[in-house]
Protein backbone atom coordinates (compact mmCIF):
# COMPACT_ATOMS: atom_id res chain seq x y z
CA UNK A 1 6.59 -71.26 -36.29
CA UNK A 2 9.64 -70.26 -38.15
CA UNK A 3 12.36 -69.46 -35.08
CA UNK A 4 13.82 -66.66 -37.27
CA UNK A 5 10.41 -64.87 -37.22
CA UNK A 6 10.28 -65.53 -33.42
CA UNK A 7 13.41 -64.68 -32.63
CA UNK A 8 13.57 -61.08 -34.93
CA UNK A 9 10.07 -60.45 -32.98
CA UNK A 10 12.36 -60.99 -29.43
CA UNK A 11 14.51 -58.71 -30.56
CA UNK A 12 12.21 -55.75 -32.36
CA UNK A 13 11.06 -56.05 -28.47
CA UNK A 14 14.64 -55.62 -26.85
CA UNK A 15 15.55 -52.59 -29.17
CA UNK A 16 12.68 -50.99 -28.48
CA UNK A 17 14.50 -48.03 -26.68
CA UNK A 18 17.17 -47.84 -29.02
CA UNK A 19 14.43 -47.89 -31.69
CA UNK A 20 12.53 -45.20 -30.43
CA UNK A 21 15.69 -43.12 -30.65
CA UNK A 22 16.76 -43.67 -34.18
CA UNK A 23 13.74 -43.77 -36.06
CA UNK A 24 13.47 -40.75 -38.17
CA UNK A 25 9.92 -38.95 -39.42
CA UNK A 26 10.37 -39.73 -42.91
CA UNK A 27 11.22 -43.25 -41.98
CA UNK A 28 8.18 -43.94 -39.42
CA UNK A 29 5.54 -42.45 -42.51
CA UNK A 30 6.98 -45.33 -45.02
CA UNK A 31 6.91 -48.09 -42.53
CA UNK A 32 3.41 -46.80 -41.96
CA UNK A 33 2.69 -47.16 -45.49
CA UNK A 34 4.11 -50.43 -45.78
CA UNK A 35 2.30 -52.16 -43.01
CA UNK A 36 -0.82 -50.76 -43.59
CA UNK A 37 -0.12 -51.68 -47.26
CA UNK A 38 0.68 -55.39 -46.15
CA UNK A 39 -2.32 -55.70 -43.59
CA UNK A 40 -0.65 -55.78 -41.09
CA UNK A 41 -2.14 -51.99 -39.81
CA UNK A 42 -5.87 -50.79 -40.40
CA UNK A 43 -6.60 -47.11 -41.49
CA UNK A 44 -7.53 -46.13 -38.57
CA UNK A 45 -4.39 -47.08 -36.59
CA UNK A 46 -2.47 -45.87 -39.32
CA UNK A 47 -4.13 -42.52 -38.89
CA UNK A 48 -3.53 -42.80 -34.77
CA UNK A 49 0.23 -43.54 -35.50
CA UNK A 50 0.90 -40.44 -37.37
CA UNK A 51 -1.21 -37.73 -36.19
CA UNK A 52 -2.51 -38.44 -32.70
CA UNK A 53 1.17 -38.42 -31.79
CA UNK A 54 2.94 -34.94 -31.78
CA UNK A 55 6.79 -35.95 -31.29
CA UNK A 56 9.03 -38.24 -33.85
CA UNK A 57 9.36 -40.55 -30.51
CA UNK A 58 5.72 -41.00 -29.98
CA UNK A 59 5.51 -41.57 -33.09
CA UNK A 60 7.96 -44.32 -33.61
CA UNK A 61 6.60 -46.00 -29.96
CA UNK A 62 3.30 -46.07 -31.21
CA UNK A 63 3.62 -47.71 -34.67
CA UNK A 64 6.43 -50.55 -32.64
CA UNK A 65 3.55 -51.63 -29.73
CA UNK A 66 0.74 -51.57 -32.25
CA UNK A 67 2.74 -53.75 -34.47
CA UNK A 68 4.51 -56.06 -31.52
CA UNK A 69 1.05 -56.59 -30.11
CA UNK A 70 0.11 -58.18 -33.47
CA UNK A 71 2.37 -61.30 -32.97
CA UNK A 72 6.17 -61.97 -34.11
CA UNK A 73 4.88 -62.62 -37.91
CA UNK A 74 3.62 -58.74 -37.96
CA UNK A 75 7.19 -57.93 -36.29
CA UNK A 76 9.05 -60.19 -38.92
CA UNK A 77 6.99 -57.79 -41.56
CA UNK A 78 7.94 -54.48 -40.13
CA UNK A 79 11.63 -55.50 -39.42
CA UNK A 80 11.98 -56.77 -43.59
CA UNK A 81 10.19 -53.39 -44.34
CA UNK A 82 12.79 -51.56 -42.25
CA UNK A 83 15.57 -53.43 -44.15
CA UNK A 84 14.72 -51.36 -46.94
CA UNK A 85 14.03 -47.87 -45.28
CA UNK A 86 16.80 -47.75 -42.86
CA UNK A 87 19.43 -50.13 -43.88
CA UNK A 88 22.26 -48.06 -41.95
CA UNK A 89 20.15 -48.54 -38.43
CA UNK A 90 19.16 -52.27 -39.23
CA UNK A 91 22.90 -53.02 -39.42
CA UNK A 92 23.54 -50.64 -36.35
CA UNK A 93 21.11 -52.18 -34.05
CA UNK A 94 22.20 -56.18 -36.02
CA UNK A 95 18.35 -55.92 -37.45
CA UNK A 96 20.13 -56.96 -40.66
CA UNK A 97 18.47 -59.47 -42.18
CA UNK A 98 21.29 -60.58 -44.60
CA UNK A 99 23.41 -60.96 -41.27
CA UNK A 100 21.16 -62.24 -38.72
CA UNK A 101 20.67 -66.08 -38.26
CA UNK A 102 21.26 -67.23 -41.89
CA UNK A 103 22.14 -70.82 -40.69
CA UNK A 104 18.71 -70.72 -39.29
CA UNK A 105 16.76 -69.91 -42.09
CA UNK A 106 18.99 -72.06 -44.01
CA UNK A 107 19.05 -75.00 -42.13
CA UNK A 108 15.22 -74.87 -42.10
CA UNK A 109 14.79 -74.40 -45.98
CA UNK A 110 12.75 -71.35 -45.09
CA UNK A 111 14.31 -67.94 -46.18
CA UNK A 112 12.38 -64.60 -45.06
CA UNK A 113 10.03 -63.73 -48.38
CA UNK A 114 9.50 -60.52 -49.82
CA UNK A 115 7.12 -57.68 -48.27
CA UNK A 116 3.52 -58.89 -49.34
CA UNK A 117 2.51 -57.52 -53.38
CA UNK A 118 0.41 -54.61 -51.43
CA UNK A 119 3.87 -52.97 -49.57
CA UNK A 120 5.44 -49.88 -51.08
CA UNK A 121 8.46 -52.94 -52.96
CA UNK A 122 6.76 -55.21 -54.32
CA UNK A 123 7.96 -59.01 -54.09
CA UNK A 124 10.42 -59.86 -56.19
CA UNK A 125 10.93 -63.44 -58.27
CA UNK A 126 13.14 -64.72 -55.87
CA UNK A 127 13.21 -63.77 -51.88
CA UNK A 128 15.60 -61.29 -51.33
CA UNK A 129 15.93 -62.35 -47.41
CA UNK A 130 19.83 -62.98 -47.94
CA UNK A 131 20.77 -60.29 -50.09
CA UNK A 132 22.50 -57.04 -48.58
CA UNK A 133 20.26 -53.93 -49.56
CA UNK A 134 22.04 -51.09 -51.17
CA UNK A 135 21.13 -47.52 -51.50
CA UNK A 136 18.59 -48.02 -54.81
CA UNK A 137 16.78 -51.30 -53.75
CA UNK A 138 14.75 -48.85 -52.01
CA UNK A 139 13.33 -48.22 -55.59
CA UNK A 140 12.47 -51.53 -57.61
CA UNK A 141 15.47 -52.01 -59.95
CA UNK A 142 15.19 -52.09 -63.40
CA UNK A 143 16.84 -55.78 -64.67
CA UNK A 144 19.47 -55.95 -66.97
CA UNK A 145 17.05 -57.13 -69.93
CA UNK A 146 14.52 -54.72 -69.41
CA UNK A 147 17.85 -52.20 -69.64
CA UNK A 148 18.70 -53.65 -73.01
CA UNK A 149 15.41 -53.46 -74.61
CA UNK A 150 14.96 -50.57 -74.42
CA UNK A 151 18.06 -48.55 -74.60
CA UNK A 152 18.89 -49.69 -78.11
CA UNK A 153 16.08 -47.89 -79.37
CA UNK A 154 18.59 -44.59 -79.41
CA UNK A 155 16.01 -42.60 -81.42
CA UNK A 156 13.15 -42.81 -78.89
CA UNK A 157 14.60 -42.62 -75.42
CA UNK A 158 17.80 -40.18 -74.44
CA UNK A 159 21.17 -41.82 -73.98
CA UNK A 160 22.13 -42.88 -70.40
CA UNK A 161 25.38 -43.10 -69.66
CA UNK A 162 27.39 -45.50 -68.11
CA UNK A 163 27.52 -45.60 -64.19
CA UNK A 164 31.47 -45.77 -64.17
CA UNK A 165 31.59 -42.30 -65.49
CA UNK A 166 28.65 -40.50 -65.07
CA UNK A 167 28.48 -37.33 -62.59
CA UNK A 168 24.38 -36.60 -61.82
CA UNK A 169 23.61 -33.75 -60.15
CA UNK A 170 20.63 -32.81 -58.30
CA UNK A 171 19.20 -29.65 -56.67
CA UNK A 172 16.83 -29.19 -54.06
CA UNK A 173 15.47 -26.08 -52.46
CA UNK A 174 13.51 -26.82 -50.02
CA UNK A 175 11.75 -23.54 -47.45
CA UNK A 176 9.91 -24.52 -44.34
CA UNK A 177 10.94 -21.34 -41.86
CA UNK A 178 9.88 -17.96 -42.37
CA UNK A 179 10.41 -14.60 -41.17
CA UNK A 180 6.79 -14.73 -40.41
CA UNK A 181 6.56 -17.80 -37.92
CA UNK A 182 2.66 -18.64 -39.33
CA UNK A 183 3.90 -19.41 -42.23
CA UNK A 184 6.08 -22.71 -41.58
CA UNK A 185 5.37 -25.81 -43.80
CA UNK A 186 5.32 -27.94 -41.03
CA UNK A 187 5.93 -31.46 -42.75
CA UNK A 188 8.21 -29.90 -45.63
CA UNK A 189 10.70 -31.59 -43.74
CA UNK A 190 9.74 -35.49 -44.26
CA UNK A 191 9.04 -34.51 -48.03
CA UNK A 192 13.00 -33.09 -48.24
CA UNK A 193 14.22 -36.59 -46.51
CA UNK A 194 12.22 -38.91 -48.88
CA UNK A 195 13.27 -36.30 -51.80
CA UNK A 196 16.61 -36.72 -51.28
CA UNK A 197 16.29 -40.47 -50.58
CA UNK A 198 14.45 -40.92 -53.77
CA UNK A 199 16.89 -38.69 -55.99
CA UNK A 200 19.88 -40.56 -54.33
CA UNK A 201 18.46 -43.93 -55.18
CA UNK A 202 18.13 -42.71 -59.03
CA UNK A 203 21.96 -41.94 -58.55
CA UNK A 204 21.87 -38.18 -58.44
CA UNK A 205 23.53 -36.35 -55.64
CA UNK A 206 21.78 -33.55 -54.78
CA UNK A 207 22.74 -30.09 -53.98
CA UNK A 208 20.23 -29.24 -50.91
CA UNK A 209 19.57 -25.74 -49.80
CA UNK A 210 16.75 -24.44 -47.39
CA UNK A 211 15.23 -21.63 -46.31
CA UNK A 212 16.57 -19.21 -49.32
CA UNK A 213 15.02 -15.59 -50.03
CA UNK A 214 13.99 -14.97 -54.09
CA UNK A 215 17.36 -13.71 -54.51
CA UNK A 216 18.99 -17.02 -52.68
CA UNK A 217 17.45 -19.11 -54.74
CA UNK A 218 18.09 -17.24 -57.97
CA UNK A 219 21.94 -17.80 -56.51
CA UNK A 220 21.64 -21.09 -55.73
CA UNK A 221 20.07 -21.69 -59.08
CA UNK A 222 22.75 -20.08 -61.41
CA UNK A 223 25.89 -21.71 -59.47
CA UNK A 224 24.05 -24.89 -60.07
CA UNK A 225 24.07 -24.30 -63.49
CA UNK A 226 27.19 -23.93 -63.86
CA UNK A 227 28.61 -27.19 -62.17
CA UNK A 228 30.97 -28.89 -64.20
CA UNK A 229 29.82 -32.25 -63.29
CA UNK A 230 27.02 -31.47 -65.47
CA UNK A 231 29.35 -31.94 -68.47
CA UNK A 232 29.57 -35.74 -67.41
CA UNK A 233 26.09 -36.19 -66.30
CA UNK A 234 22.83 -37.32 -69.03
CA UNK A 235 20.24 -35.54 -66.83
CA UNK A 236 19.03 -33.36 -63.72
CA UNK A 237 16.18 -32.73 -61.55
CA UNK A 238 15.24 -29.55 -59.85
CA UNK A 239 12.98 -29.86 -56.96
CA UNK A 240 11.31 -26.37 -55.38
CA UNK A 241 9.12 -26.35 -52.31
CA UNK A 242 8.03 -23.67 -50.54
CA UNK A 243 4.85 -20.85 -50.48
CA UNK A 244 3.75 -19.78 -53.95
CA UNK A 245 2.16 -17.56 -56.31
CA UNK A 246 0.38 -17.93 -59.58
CA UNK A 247 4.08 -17.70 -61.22
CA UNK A 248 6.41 -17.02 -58.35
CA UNK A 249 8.13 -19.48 -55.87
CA UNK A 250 8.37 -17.44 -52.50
CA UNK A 251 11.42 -16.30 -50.61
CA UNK A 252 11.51 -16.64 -46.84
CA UNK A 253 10.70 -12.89 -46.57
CA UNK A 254 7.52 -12.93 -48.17
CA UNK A 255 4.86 -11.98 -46.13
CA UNK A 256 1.16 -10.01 -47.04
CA UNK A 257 2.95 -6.56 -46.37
CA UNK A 258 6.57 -7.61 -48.64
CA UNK A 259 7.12 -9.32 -51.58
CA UNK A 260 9.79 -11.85 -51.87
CA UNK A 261 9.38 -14.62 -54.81
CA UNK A 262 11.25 -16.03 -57.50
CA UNK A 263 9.53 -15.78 -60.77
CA UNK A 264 9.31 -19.77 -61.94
CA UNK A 265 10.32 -18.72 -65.51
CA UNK A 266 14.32 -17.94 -64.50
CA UNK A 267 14.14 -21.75 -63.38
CA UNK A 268 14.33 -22.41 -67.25
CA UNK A 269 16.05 -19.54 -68.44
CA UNK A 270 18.91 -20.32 -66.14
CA UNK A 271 19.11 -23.83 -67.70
CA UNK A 272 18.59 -23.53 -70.88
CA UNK A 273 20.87 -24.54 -74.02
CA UNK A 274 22.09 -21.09 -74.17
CA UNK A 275 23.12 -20.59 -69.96
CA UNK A 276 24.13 -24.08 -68.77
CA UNK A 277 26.34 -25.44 -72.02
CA UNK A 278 26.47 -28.59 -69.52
CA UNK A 279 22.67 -29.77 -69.84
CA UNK A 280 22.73 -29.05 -73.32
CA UNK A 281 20.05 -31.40 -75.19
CA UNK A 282 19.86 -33.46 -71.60
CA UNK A 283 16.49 -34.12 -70.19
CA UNK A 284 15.59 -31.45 -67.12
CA UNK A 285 12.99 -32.53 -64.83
CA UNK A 286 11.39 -29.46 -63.04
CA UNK A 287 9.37 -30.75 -59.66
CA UNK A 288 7.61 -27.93 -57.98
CA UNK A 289 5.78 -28.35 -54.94
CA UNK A 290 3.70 -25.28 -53.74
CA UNK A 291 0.52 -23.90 -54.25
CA UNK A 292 -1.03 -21.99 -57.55
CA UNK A 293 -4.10 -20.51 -56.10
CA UNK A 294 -5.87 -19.25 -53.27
CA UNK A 295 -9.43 -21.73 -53.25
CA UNK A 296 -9.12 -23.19 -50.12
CA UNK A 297 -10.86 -26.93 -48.89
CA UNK A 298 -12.67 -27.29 -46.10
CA UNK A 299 -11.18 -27.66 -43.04
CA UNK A 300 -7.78 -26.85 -44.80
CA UNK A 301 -5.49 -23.68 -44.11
CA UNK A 302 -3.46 -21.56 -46.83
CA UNK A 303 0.21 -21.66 -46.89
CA UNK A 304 -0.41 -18.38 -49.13
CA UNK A 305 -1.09 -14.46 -48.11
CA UNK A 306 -3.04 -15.49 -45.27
CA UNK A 307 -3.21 -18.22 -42.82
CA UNK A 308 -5.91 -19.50 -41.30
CA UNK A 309 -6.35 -21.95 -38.21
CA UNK A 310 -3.92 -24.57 -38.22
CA UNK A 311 -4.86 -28.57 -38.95
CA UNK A 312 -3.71 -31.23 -40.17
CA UNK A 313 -3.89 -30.45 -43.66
CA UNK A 314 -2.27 -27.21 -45.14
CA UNK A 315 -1.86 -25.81 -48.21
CA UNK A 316 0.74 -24.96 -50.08
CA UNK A 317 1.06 -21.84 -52.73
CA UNK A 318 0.52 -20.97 -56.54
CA UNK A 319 3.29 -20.83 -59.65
CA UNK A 320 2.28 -20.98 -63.34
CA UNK A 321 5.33 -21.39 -66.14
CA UNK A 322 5.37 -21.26 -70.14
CA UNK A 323 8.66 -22.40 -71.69
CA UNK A 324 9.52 -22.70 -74.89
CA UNK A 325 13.15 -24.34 -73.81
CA UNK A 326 13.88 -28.02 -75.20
CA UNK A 327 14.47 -31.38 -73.27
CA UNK A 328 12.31 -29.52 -70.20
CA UNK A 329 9.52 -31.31 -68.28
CA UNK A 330 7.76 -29.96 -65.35
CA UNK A 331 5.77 -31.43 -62.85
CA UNK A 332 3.38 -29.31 -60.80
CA UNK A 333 1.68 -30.66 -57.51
CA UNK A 334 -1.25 -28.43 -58.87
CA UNK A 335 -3.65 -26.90 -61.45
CA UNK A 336 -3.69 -22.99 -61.69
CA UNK A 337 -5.93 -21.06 -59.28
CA UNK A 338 -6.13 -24.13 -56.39
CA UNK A 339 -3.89 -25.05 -53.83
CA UNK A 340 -1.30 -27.63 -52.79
CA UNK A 341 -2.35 -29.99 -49.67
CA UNK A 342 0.17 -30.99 -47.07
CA UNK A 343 -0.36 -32.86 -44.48
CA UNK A 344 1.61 -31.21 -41.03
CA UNK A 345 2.93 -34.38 -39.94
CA UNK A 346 3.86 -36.70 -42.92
CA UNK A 347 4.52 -34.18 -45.99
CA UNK A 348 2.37 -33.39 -49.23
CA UNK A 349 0.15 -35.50 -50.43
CA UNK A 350 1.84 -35.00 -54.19
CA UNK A 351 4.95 -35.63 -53.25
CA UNK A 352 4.20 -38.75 -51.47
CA UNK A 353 2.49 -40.11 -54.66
CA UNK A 354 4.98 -38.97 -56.65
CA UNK A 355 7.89 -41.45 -54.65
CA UNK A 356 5.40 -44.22 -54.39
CA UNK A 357 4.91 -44.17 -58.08
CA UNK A 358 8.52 -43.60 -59.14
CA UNK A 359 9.57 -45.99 -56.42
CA UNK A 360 7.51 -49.09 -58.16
CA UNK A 361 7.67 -48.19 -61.50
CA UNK A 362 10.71 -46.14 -62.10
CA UNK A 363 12.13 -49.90 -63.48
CA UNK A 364 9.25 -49.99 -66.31
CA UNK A 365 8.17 -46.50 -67.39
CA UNK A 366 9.53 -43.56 -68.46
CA UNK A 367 9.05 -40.31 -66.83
CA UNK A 368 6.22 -39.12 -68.63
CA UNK A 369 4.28 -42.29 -68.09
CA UNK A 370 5.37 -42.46 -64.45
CA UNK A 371 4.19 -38.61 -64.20
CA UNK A 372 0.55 -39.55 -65.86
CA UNK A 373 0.07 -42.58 -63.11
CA UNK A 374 1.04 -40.06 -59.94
CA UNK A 375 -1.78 -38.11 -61.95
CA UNK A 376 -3.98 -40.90 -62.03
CA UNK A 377 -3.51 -41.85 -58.26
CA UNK A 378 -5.59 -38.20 -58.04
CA UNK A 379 -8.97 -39.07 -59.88
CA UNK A 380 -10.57 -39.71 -57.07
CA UNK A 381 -9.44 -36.55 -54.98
CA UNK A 382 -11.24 -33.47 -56.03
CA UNK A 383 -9.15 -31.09 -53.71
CA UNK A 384 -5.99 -31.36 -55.96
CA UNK A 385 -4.72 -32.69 -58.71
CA UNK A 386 -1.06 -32.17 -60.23
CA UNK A 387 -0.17 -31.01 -63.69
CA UNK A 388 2.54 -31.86 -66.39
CA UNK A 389 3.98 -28.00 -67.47
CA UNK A 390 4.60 -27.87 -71.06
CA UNK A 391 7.00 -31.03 -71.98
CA UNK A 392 9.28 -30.04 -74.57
CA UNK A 393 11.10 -33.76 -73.84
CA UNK A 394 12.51 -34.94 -77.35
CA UNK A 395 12.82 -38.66 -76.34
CA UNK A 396 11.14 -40.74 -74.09
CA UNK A 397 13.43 -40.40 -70.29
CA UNK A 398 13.95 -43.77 -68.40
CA UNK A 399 15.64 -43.47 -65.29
CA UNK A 400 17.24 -47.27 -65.13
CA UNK A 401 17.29 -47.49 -61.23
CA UNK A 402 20.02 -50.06 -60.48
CA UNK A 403 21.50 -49.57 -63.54
């Protein structure tokens, strides 16, 4: 055997502890994902991993002894696949793998290879086993031809500006206490970590605010639309998550008894071409997580007026939009009249096919297309299935991660 691979699995077993303790929720569901994606896991422990265990540390000790008890190549898997999830704690704990024992791996002609085609990254031409991750090879890059190709066809796709001088801005509200305490969105909280990971890979930086009442978000809203970084950036995204209505977004105040939402409509009449001068004729994408409806699923309980028993599935709440604005798209977790799943320990189902999707094929497709395959990924699910809002896009959007 390789004595790279046995030597990483040596150490995944000495850092154990130190593992245990960094390892963060959002982190622990995508090396999950990864390693049941590469075999290396079965369903079942995959489902024993993340919700027989109640604590971020449990958590994280299950998933390393099921893995370590597999053999060092399972370990060599889940430290590559931690590379890319957690570069900052790979180099922390010298898990690096572009600093760890490259005379070995040279010496032996035999360079780590890619995660296996069925992992969350799929395997590039060359191994990357010697190559320093940065921020966006969490997403698949998009190559420098594939760039070209396509961006010279100025009448179909909007203009992305160079990376030297661009300024893009993101925002993302994101409620998970209330005044009532039933009404957490337990989970919201991996969904806003592998939100903000995602957005930051696409090179936005995002604007985060939790917890907001109707009015706080109307606030939050309006002095992001005035940023004057917008004036230097080609696009934004706007990502909501909380309770809903039919139409409304709701505050952390609302309760059976007290209204508190945010009608969904001022989300495009604050950004308009007449209110923010600075998006002007630059794509929008609108992401809205939350439910539309009240018909429950079995065994699931309603984020909405009324909880029921908790599970491990909840749901979220209800919004509907119509805007006439241009260069808007909006991406709804859900059809009118039905609710939003999310699972209580690893986040919403819809947003979690939403980052897998953009994550593989951000390089390839442009936003409409990617928004059609996290559709697709839903045929089979007849609980839920998300909904494109009334695309008044002009061009086609391509996000050029890496680019």
């Amino acid at each position: 055997m390789n004595p790279l691979v046995v030597k990483q699995d040596q150490k995944l077993k000495r850092l154990r502890t130190a593992l245990l303790n960094g390892l963060s929720s959002g982190v622990i569901a995508d090396l999950v994902d990864e390693m049941q994606g590469g075999n290396v896991i079965n369903t079942s422990e995959s489902e024993e991993i993340l919700q027989t265990n109640a604590t971020t540390k449990n958590k994280a000790r299950c998933l390393i002894d099921t893995v370590t008890r597999k053999g060092a190549r399972a370990s060599e898997k889940l430290i590559e696949s931690l590379n890319v999830a957690d570069t900052e704690l790979c180099r922390k704990l010298g898990l690096d793998l572009s600093e760890t024992d490259t005379s070995t791996a040279v010496s032996n002609q035999a360079p780590l290879t890619a995660p296996d085609s069925g992992s969350a990254i799929p395997p590039t031409s060359t191994p990357p086993a010697l190559v320093v991750p940065v921020s966006d090879e969490w997403i698949t890059p998009c190559t420098q031809q594939q760039y070209n190709e396509i961006s010279q066809k100025t009448s179909e796709v909007y203009k992305m500006l160079p990376k030297a001088n661009r300024k893009r801005l993101a925002l993302l509200i994101n409620n998970i206490e209330f005044e009532k305490p039933e009404m957490k969105r337990r989970g919201a909280d991996v969904d806003e970590e592998q939100i903000q990971k995602l957005l930051n890979g696409f090179g936005y930086q995002v604007e985060k605010h939790n917890n907001l009442t109707a009015q706080g978000m109307e606030e939050a809203l309006t002095a992001f639309s005035n940023r004057e970084e917008h004036m230097q950036s080609d696009s934004t995204f706007v990502v909501l998550m909380s309770h809903g209505l039919r139409d409304k977004i709701c505050g952390v105040k609302h309760s059976k008894d007290s209204e508190d939402t945010f009608h969904i409509d001022k989300v495009f009449n604050i950004l308009n071409n007449k209110n923010c001068k600075g998006l002007r004729g630059k794509p929008k994408i609108i992401i809205i997580q939350a439910c539309r409806g009240t018909n429950p699923g079995y065994a699931y309980v309603s984020d909405s007026a009324t909880p029921e028993p908790q599970t491990d599935y909840e749901e979220e709440g209800p919004f509907y939009q119509v805007h006439k604005e241009s260069d808007f798209i909006c991406f709804c977790s859900t059809t009118p009249e039905n609710v939003s799943l999310r699972h209580v320990q690893t986040g919403s189902i819809f947003i979690q096919s939403l980052i897998k999707v953009m994550r593989q094929n951000a390089s390839k497709y442009d936003v409409d297309e990617l928004f059609l395959k996290v559709q697709q990924s839903f045929q089979d699910f007849a609980r839920q299935l998300p909904v494109k809002e009334r695309s008044t896009l002009m061009k086609k959007l391509y996000l050029f991660p890496g680019i």
